[in-house]
Structures are given as structure tokens and as C-alpha cells.
Protein backbone atom coordinates (compact mmCIF):
# COMPACT_ATOMS: atom_id res chain seq x y z
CA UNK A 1 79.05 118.94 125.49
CA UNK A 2 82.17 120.72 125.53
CA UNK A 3 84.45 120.99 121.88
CA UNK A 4 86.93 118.49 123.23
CA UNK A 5 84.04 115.60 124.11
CA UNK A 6 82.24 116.70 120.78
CA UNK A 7 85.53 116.28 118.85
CA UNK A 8 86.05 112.93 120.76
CA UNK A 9 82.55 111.52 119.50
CA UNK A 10 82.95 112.22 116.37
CA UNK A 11 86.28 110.90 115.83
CA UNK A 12 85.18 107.63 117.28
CA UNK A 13 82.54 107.42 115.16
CA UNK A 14 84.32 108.00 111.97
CA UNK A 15 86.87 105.23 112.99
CA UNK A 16 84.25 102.60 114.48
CA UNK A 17 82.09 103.30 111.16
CA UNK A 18 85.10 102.11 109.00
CA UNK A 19 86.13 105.37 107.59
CA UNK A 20 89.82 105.16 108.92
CA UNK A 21 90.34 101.66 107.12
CA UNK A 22 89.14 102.80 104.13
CA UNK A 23 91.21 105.83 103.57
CA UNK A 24 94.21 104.26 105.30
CA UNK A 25 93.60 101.48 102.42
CA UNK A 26 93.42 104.13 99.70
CA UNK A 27 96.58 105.63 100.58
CA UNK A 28 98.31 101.98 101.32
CA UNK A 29 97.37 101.22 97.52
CA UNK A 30 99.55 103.48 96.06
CA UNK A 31 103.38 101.87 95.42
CA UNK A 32 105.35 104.95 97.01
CA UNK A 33 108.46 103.16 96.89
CA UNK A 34 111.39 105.91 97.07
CA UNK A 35 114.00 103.13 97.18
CA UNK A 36 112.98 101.38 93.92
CA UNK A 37 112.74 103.46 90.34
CA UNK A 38 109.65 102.34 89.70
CA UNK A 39 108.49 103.85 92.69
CA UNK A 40 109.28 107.27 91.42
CA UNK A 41 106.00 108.06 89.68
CA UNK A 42 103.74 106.94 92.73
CA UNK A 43 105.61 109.43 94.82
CA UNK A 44 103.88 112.51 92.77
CA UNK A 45 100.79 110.60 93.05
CA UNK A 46 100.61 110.16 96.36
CA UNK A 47 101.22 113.74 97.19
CA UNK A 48 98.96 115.12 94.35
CA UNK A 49 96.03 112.60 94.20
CA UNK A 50 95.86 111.80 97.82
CA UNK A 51 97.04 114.21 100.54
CA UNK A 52 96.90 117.75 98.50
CA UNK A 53 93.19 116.78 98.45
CA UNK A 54 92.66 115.54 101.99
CA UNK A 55 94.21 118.97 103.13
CA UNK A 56 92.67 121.14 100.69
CA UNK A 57 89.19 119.78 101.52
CA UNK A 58 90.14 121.09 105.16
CA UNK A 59 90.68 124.11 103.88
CA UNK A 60 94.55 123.96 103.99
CA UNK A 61 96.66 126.12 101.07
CA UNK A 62 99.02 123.84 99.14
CA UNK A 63 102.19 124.63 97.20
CA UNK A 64 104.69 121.57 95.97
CA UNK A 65 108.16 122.86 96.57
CA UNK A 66 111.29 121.80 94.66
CA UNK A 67 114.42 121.40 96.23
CA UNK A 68 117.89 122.05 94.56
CA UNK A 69 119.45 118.85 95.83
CA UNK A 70 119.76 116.36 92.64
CA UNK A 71 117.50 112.77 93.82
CA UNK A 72 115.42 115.10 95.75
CA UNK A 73 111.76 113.84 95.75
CA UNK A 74 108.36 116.77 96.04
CA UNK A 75 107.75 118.21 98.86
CA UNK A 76 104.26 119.74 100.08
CA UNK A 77 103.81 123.13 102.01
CA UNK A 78 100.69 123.43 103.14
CA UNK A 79 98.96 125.84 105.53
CA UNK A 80 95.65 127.21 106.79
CA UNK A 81 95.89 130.30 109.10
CA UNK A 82 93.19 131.23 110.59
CA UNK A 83 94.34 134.49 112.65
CA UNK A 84 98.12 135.79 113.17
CA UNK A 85 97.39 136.14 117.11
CA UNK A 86 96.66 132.32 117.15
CA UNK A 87 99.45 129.92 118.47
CA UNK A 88 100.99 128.55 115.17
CA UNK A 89 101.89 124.51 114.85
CA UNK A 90 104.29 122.86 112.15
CA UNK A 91 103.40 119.18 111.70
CA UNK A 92 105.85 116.58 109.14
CA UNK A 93 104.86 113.71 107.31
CA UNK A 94 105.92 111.67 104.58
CA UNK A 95 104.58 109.50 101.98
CA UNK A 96 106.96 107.00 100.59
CA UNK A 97 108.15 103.85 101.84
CA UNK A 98 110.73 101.15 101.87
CA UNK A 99 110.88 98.72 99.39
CA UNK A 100 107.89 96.52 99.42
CA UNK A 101 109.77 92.73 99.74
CA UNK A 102 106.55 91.43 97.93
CA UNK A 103 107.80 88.15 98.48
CA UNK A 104 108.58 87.42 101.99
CA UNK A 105 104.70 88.47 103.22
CA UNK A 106 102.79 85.89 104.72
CA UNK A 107 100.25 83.67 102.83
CA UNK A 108 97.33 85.56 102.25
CA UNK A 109 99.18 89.38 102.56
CA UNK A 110 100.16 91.69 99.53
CA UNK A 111 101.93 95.06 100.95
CA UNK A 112 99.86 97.45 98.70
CA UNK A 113 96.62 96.20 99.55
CA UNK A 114 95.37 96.66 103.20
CA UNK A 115 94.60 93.58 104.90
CA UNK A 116 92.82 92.96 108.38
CA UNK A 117 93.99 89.97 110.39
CA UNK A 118 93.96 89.18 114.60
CA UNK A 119 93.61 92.88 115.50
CA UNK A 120 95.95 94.49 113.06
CA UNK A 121 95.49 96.65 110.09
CA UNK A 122 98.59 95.18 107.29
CA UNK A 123 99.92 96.75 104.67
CA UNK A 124 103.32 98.40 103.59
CA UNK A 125 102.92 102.47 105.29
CA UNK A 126 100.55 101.16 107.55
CA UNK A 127 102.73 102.17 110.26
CA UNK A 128 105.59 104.08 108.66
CA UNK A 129 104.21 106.61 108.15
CA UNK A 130 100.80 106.76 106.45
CA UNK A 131 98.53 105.34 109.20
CA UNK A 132 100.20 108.20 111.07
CA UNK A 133 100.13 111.03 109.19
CA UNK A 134 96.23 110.13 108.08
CA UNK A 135 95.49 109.81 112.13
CA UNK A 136 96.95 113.52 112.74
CA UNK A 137 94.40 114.96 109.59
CA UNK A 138 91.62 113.38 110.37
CA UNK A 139 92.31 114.75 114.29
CA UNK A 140 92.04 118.22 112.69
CA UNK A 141 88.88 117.24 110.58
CA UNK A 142 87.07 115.99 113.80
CA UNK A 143 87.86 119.70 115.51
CA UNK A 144 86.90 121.57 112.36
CA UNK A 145 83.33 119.36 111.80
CA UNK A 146 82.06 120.22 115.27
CA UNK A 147 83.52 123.81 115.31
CA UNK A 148 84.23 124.86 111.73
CA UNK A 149 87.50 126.32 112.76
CA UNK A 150 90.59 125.13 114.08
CA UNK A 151 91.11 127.70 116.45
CA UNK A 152 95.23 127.56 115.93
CA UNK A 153 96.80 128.16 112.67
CA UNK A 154 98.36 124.84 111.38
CA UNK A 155 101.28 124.07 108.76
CA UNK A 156 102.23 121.03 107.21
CA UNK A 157 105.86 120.33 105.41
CA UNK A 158 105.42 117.13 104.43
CA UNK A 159 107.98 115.00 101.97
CA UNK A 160 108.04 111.84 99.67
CA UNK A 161 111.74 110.80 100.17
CA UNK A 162 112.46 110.25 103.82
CA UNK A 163 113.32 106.44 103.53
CA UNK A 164 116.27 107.19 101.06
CA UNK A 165 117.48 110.18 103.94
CA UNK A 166 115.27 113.19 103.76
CA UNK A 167 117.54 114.56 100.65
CA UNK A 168 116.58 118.50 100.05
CA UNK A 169 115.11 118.36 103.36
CA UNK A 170 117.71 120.42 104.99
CA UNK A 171 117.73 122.83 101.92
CA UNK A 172 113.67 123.29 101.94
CA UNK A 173 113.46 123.98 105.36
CA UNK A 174 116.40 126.67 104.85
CA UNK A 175 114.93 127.82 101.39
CA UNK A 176 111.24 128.36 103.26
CA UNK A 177 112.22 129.19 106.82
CA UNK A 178 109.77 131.82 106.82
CA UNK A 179 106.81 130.48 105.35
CA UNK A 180 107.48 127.20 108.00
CA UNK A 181 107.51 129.93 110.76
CA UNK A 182 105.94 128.28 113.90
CA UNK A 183 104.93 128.31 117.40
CA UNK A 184 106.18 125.04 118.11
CA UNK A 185 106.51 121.75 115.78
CA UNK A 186 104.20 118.30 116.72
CA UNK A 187 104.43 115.29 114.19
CA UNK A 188 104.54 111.43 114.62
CA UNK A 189 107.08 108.93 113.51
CA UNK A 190 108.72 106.12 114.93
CA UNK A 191 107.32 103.66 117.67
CA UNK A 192 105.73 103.77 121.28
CA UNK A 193 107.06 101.71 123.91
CA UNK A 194 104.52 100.26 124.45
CA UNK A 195 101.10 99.25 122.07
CA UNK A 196 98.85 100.20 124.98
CA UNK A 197 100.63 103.93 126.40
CA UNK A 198 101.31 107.16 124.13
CA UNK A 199 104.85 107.89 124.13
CA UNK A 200 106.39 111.44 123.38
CA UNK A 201 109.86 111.99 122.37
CA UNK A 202 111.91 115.34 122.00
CA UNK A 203 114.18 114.51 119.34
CA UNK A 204 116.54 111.24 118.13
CA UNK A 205 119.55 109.76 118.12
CA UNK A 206 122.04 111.10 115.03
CA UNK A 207 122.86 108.39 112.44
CA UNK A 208 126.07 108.30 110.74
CA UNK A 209 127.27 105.32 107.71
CA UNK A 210 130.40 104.81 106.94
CA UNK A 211 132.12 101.54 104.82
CA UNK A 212 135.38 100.30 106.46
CA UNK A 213 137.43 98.55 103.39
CA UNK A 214 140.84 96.57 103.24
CA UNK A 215 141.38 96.85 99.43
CA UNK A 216 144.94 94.92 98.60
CA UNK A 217 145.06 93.90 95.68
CA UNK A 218 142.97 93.02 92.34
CA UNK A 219 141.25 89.42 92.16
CA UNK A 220 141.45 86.53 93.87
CA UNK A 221 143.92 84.09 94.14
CA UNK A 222 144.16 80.00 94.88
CA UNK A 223 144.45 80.06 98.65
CA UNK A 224 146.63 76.91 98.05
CA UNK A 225 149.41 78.30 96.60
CA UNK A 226 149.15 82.01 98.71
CA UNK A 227 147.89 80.78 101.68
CA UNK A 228 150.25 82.04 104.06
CA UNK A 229 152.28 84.64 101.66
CA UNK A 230 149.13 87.15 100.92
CA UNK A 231 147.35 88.98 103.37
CA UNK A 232 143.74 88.48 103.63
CA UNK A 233 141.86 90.85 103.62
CA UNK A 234 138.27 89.59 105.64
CA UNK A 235 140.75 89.05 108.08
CA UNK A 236 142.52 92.44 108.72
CA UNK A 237 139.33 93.98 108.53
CA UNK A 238 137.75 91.62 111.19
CA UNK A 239 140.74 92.44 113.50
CA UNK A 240 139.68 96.26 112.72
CA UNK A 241 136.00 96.06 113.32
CA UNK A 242 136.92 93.97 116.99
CA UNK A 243 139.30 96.63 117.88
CA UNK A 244 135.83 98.95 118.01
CA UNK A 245 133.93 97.47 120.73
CA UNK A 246 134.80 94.78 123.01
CA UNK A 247 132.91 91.22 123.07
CA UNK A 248 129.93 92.74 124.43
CA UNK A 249 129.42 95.43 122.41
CA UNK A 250 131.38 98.17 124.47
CA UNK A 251 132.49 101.16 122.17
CA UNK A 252 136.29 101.37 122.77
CA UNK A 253 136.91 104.60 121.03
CA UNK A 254 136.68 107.50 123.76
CA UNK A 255 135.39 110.37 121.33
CA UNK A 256 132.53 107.55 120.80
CA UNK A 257 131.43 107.58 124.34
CA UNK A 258 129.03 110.43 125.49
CA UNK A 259 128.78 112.68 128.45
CA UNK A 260 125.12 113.77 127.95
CA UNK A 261 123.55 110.95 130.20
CA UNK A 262 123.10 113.19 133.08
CA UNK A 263 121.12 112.71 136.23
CA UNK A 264 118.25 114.15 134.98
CA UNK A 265 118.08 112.17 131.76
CA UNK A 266 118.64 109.14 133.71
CA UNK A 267 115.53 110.36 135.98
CA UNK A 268 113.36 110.60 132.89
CA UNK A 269 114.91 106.91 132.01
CA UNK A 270 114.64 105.15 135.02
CA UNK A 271 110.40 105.36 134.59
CA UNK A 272 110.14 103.75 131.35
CA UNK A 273 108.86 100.14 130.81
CA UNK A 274 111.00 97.90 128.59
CA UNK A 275 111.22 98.22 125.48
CA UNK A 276 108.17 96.18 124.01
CA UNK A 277 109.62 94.76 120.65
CA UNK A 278 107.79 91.57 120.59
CA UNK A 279 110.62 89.20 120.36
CA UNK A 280 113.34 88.95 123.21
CA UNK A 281 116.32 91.55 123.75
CA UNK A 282 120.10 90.95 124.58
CA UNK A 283 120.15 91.77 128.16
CA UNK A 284 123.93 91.18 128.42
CA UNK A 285 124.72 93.14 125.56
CA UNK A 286 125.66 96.88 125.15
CA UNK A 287 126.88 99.03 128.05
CA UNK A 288 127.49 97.26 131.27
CA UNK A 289 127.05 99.68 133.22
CA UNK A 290 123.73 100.85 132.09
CA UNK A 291 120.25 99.61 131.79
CA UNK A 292 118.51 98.74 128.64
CA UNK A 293 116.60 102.42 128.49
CA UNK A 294 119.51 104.19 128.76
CA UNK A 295 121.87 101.86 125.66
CA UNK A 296 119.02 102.45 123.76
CA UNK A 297 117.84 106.36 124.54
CA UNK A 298 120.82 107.60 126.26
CA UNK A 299 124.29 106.18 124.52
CA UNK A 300 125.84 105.38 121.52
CA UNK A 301 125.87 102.12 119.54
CA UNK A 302 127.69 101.09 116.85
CA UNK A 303 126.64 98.07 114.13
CA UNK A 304 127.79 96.03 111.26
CA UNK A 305 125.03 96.22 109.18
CA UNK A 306 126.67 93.93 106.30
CA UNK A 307 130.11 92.45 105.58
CA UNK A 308 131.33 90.80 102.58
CA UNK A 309 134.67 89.79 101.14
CA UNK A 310 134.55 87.16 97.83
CA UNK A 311 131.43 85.35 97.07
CA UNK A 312 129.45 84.50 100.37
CA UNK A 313 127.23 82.19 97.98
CA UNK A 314 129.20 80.49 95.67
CA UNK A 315 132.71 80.21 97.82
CA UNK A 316 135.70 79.08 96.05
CA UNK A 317 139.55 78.51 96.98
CA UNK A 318 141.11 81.71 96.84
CA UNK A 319 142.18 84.72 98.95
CA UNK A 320 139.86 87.48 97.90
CA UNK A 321 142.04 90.97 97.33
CA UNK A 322 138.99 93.26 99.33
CA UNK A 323 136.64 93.31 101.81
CA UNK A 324 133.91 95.71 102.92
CA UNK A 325 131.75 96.25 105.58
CA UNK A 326 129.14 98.77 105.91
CA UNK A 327 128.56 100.41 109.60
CA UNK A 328 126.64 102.75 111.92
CA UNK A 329 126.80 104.80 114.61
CA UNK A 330 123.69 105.72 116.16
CA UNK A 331 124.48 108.73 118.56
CA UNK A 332 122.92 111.30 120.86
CA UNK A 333 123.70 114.89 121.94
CA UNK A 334 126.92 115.63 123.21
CA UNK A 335 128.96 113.44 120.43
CA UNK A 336 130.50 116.07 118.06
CA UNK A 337 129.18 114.56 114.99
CA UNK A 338 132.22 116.01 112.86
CA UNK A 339 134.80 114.45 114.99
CA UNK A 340 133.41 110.68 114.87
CA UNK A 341 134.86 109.50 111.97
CA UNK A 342 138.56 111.61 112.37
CA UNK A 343 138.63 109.94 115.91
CA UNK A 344 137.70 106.32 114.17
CA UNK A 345 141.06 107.44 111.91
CA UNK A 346 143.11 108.10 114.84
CA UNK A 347 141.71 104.75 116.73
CA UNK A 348 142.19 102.37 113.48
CA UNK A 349 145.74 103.97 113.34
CA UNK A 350 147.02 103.18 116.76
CA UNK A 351 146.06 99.66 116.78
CA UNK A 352 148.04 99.27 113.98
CA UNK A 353 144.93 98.71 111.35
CA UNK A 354 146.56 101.56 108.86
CA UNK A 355 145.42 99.69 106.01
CA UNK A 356 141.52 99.86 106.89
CA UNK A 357 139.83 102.79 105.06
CA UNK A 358 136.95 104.62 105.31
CA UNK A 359 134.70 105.62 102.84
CA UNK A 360 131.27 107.96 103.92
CA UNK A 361 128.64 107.42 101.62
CA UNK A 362 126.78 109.52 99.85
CA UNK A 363 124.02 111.67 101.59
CA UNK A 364 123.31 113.63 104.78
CA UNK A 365 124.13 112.35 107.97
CA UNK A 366 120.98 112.66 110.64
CA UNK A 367 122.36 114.75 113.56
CA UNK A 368 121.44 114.48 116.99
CA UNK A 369 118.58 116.83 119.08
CA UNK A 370 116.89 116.76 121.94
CA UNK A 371 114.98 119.18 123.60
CA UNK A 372 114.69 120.13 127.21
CA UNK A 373 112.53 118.40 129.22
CA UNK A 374 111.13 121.62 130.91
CA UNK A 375 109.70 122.94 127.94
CA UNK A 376 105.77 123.99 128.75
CA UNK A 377 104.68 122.83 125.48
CA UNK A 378 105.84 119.58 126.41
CA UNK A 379 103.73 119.63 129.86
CA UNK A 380 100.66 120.87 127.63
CA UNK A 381 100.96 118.07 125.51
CA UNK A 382 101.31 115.63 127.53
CA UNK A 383 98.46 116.13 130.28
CA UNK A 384 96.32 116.12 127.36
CA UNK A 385 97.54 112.82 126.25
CA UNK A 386 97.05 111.61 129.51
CA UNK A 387 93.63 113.00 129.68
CA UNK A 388 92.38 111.42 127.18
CA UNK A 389 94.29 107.73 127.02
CA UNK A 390 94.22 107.43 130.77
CA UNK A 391 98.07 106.45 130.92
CA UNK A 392 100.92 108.48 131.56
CA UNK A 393 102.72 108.84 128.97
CA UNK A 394 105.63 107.47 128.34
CA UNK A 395 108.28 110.46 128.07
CA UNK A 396 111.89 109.95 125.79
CA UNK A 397 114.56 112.55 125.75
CA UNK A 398 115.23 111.40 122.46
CA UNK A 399 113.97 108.51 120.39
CA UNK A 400 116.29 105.62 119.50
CA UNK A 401 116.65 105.47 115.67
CA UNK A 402 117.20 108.69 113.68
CA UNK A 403 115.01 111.44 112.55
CA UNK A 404 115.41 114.52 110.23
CA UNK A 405 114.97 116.54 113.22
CA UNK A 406 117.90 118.61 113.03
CA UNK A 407 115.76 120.48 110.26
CA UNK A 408 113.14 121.72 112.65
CA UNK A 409 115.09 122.17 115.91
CA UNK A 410 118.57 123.48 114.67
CA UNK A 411 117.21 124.78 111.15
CA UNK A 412 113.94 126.44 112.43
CA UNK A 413 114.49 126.65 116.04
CA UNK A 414 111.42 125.09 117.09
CA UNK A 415 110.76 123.38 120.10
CA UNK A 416 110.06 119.93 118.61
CA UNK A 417 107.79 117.19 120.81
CA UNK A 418 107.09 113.61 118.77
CA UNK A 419 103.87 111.36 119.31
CA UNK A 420 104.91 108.55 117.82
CA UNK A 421 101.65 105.91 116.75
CA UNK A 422 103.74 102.67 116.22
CA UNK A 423 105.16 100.52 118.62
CA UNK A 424 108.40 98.43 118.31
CA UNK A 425 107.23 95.32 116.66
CA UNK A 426 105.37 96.66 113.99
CA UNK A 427 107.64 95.09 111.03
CA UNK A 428 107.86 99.06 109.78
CA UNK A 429 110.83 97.77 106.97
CA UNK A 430 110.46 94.57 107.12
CA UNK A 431 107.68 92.02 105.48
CA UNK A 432 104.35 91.90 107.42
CA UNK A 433 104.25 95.65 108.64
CA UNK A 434 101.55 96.37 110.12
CA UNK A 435 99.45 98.87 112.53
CA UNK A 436 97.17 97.58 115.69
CA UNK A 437 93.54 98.72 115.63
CA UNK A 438 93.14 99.30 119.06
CA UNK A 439 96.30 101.45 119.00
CA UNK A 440 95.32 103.60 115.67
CA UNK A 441 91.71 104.07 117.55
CA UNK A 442 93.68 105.26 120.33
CA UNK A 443 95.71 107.27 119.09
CA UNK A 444 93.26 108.90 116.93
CA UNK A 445 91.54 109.69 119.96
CA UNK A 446 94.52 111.12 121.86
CA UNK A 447 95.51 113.81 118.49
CA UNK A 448 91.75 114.91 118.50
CA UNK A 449 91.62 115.40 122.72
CA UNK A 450 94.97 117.11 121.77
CA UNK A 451 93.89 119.58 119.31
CA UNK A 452 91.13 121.00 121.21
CA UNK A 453 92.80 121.48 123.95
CA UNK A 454 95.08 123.49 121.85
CA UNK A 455 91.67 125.14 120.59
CA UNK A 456 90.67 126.19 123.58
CA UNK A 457 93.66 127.22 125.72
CA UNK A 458 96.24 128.70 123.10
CA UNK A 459 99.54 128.47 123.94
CA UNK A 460 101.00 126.89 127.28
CA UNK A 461 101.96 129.71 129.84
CA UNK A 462 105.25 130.69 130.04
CA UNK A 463 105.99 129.62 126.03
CA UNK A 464 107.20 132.42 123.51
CA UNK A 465 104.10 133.61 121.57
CA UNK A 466 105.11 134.10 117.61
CA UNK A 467 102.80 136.42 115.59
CA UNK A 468 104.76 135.55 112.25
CA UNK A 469 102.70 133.17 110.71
């Protein structure tokens, strides 16, 4: 049998024998919550009693690197090289996850214990990102148990504060740019389009918060007597978010409106299914003009993602003096990322909202990538996945939410390709996330027919070879 159908066997076996439920349960367990302080110790623990000793028993180096960004959590180098003239690959995990909402699981369900139910492995991480990250290592162990080698040098950067924004991130990958040195970067995040077909992605659409705030005044006051002589505030700022898109959604703000949905792009577009969220979509909402695929993959949205102004609760008679609402735009290549909230100033101020402000939060903004679709790696990789799911695959200039990408494509300059081993309805921040069998077992599968076909052919023709490793 030939390394790749070895390989194959073997990580069947391991997964139809229960070993990927156990050791996706063992790393489910641990409480790596890096949006809640009490989550703070379970991030070193994950890293140090968990995966530093799943990659050292592969025979992987490890270092924990600091970063000098303050809220910063550890971050893991590790690396096994196995000969400078071998093609070099970067992978990205991480380890912590959103808050746990212990409360809102179904009967029966607890987030940090793993729980099998109608074809589904549940369990907070499940899907974002631990079931992922364990299916990529346990690819490599299947190629190194039938061959004792990889046959590629491999690196990891992995990280235990992506849900709070990837801080120190940026400054690692700057900080270590040699040691992360690479042939080409491969890691999975994020969700398929579909359960049953791998999906690949190039890069993601930028994120960017912002608050909008009408702040007039302090307190409240009886909306009997004022009604009519104070300005309200919910009000102005209602007028201000409106004056963004139209009723449908439509960005009104020119600088806000991309000109990177080319032909080509809407090619690649035009050949994807639906997205398969597992609850129905807006049809009618968004860009008229364009079809779901391309709101989603090739435009820019913007969202209200809370509003408040007095006590939604406990409502009394009075005018509040402020109101807030926190928003998003989700963007992709070709918006100038600097110029998005200046040209929000200059839109605000010529529809006569002057007393709207804007206030960026703290933390990094993701920025946009997206790498060209001729790439060879990006042909390599996805024959193989082809070869060995029998679908083909489902191909995304750039994946809808956001990703620290930025930090391997603009930071590293590496050409950066995505296998996602989600799919939309997963629940990834939300109560009840979970991870489908058959999909894990697939994807497993797919990494492993993916590897040794690295293994055995090197490099794609036509890519750069790198001998810094």
C-alpha cells in the first residue's frame, strides 16, 4: 500500500476506535475561557498540559513566547524540521474559547464535558477551534506512525487569546518572523459551506467596531415636563444609524462600497452552494444587486450589534441624556481600512447628524486578505482534498467573518490557504456548539490524504522553494 492509503487506514482506525472522542473530550474539559477572568489560569493549562505534550510526543520543539502587548495571553512556537531542503508549512491554532453560557445548554448538555447526541460530538471548542486543531495533529501523527517521518518540515504558532482579538498576535509574528519562516501557511478555522464538502478559503473579511454615541446631557429627566423641549437622544442616534444603509440593508456611504468584486471573483462565486446555516436566510436583504455568495464573500456589511439608551428593563418616564450603539463593519480587500471611519465622519456630518460621535474601542482591528486564486499551492491542496473526500471543494476568495490573517499574509508574506472543519450551524459562540461526526471523520481523513501528498511530492511546481527554515 502506498504512504497515502497507509496513512488513510490508520487514521480511520484511530477515529472509528474512539480515540478522537476521547482526546477531543480531554481537551473540551479544560475551562479556556479568555473572555471570563476565571478563565485565565486554564489558558496556561491548556497550552502546557495538553498541546505542548501532544506535539512534543510527535517530536515537535516547543518554546511559549511572551508578547509585549499588556492582556496578551501565551503563545506556543513549536517546530520539527526534519531537513532545510524540505518544503516548510506554518499551521495556527488556538485554545481558548468564548464564554461558556452554562445556562442556556440544552437539558442533558454541560459545555466542558463532551457529550454525544444524534450524530454530533457537543461541547464548548468542539468546533471553535479544538476539534480542529486536534484533527490537523493527529493528521501528522497518522503520516509519522506509518513512515516515522513527516517528510516536510512543519511549524506551529498557536495562541490562547483569539476570542478576545488575537492581542500580541501581530507583535509575535513581527517579534519571531524568522523562526515562523515558511513555505506556505495551512490552518483551519471558521465553517464549510456545507457539512458534507471541504471548503478552502484564502483569507477573510476585515472587521472593524466602532460605538456611535449621542451624549447630551447628564441624567434623565420626566418626559412629561421635557417632552418636546429636550432632545432625545435614542432618537438622533436612530436617525444616524438609518442614514447608513437604506431599508434593506444597502450601505449608503460610498468609501463603504468596494470595487474588488471583479469578474473573476464573481466566477469563483457563482459555483458555490448556499450558504448551509441550518435556519433560513434573508433573501431580500443586503445588496440588491448581488446574490447571497457574493453579500456574504464579496461585499461589505455593516451591523448593529447592540443599542441602548436608559433602562431597556426597568423603563421609566424620562428622556434619557445618552445613547449608544455598538457597530461593525465586516469588509474585504479593496476598502482602505484607515479611511472607514474618517469617511463615516464626513457622512454623519453632511446629513446633518454632527452630534453623533464615534468612539473605536480598544484593540486591533482584523484587516482584510485574500490571496490569488492562481496560487499552485492552492491547486495542490485542493486536488488532494478532492481526492480523498470525493467532492470538489468548495473554493472562497475570502471567508465571511474575520480572521487574524493579516499576521501571516501581510506580516510574513505567506501564501495563506484555510480548511475550515465547521460548517455554519455549528452554534461555535452560542449555547449547544457542537461538531458532526461524520464531518470530523471526514475531515480527519482529508488533512491525513493531504499531508502525504505533501510527503511525497514536495512543493507544487511553479511555487517559490524557501530553504530558511
Amino acid at each position: 500500500m502506498s504512504l497515502r492509503d497507509t496513512a488513510l487506514a490508520h487514521a480511520a482506525a484511530y477515529f472509528d476506535a474512539g480515540g478522537f472522542k476521547a482526546d477531543l473530550a480531554a481537551l473540551v474539559s479544560v475551562p479556556s475561557e479568555s473572555q471570563a477572568p476565571e478563565g485565565a489560569p486554564h489558558l496556561h493549562v491548556y497550552l502546557e498540559q495538553h498541546i505542548i505534550p501532544m506535539l512534543e510526543f510527535l517530536g515537535f520543539d516547543c518554546r511559549v513566547l511572551g508578547s509585549e502587548m499588556v492582556g496578551a495571553g501565551p503563545f506556543l512556537l513549536a517546530q520539527r524540521i526534519e531537513d532545510a531542503a524540505l518544503p516548510t508549512i506554518l499551521t495556527y491554532g488556538h485554545g481558548d474559547v468564548v464564554r461558556s453560557q452554562q445556562d442556556q445548554w440544552q437539558e442533558g448538555l454541560q459545555p466542558f464535558e463532551l457529550h454525544e447526541r444524534d450524530g454530533r460530538y457537543y461541547g464548548r471548542g468542539s468546533a471553535d477551534n479544538k476539534g480542529q486543531h486536534l484533527i490537523n495533529f493527529q493528521a501528522l501523527a497518522a503520516i509519522l506512525a506509518v513512515q516515522g517521518k513527516l517528510g516536510f518540515n512543519f511549524k506551529v504558532l498557536f495562541e490562547m487569546g483569539e476570542e478576545v482579538g488575537s492581542p500580541g498576535l501581530k507583535d509575535v509574528c513581527q517579534r519571531h518572523a524568522e523562526a515562523l519562516y515558511a513555505d506556505v501557511f495551512i490552518a483551519s478555522d471558521g465553517p464549510r459551506i456545507s457539512p458534507d464538502t471541504p471548503t478552502l478559503f484564502t483569507g477573510s473579511r476585515g472587521g472593524l467596531n466602532f460605538d456611535l454615541v449621542v451624549d447630551l446631557r447628564d441624567g434623565a429627566h420626566h418626559s412629561g415636563n421635557f417632552g418636546g423641549l429636550l432632545a432625545d437622544p435614542a432618537i438622533l442616534l436612530a436617525h444616524a444609524i438609518a442614514s447608513i444603509t437604506d431599508a434593506r440593508g444597502q450601505i449608503q456611504i460610498p468609501e463603504w462600497r468596494p470595487t474588488s468584486l471583479t469578474e473573476d471573483i464573481k466566477k469563483v462565486l457563482s459555483a458555490l452552494p448556499d450558504v448551509d446555516a441550518g435556519f433560513a436566510l434573508d433573501p431580500d436583504w443586503g445588496e440588491a444587486s448581488l446574490t447571497m455568495s457574493e453579500r456574504v464573500f464579496g461585499w461589505n456589511s455593516f451591523a448593529v450589534l447592540a443599542m441602548k439608551s436608559g433602562n431597556p428593563e426597568a423603563p421609566v418616564n424620562a428622556i434619557s441624556g445618552y445613547a449608544r450603539a455598538a457597530c461593525q463593519l465586516r469588509f474585504v480587500v479593496g476598502t482602505q481600512m484607515d479611511e472607514i471611519l474618517p469617511a463615516l465622519r464626513r457622512h454623519l456630518d453632511a446629513q446633518g447628524h454632527t452630534q453623533v460621535g464615534i468612539v473605536q474601542p480598544e484593540g486591533v482591528p482584523f484587516a482584510a486578505t485574500r490571496l490569488d486564486l492562481d496560487n499552485p499551492w492552492l491547486g495542490l491542496v485542493g486536488a488532494s482534498l478532492e481526492r480523498t473526500s470525493g467532492h470538489t471543494p468548495d473554493l472562497l476568495p475570502n471567508l465571511g467573518g474575520s480572521l487574524p490573517n493579516d499576521c501571516f499574509a501581510d506580516v510574513l508574506g505567506l501564501p495563506t490557504i484555510w480548511i475550515p472543519h465547521s460548517y455554519a450551524g455549528c452554534c461555535q459562540h452560542s449555547p449547544n456548539e457542537h461538531l458532526p461526526i461524520h464531518l470530523a471523520r471526514q475531515a480527519l481523513l482529508c488533512m491525513t490524504g493531504l499531508f502525504a501528498d505533501i510527503a511525497a511530492s514536495g512543493a507544487p511546481e511553479c511555487a517559490d522553494k524557501q530553504t530558511k527554515v
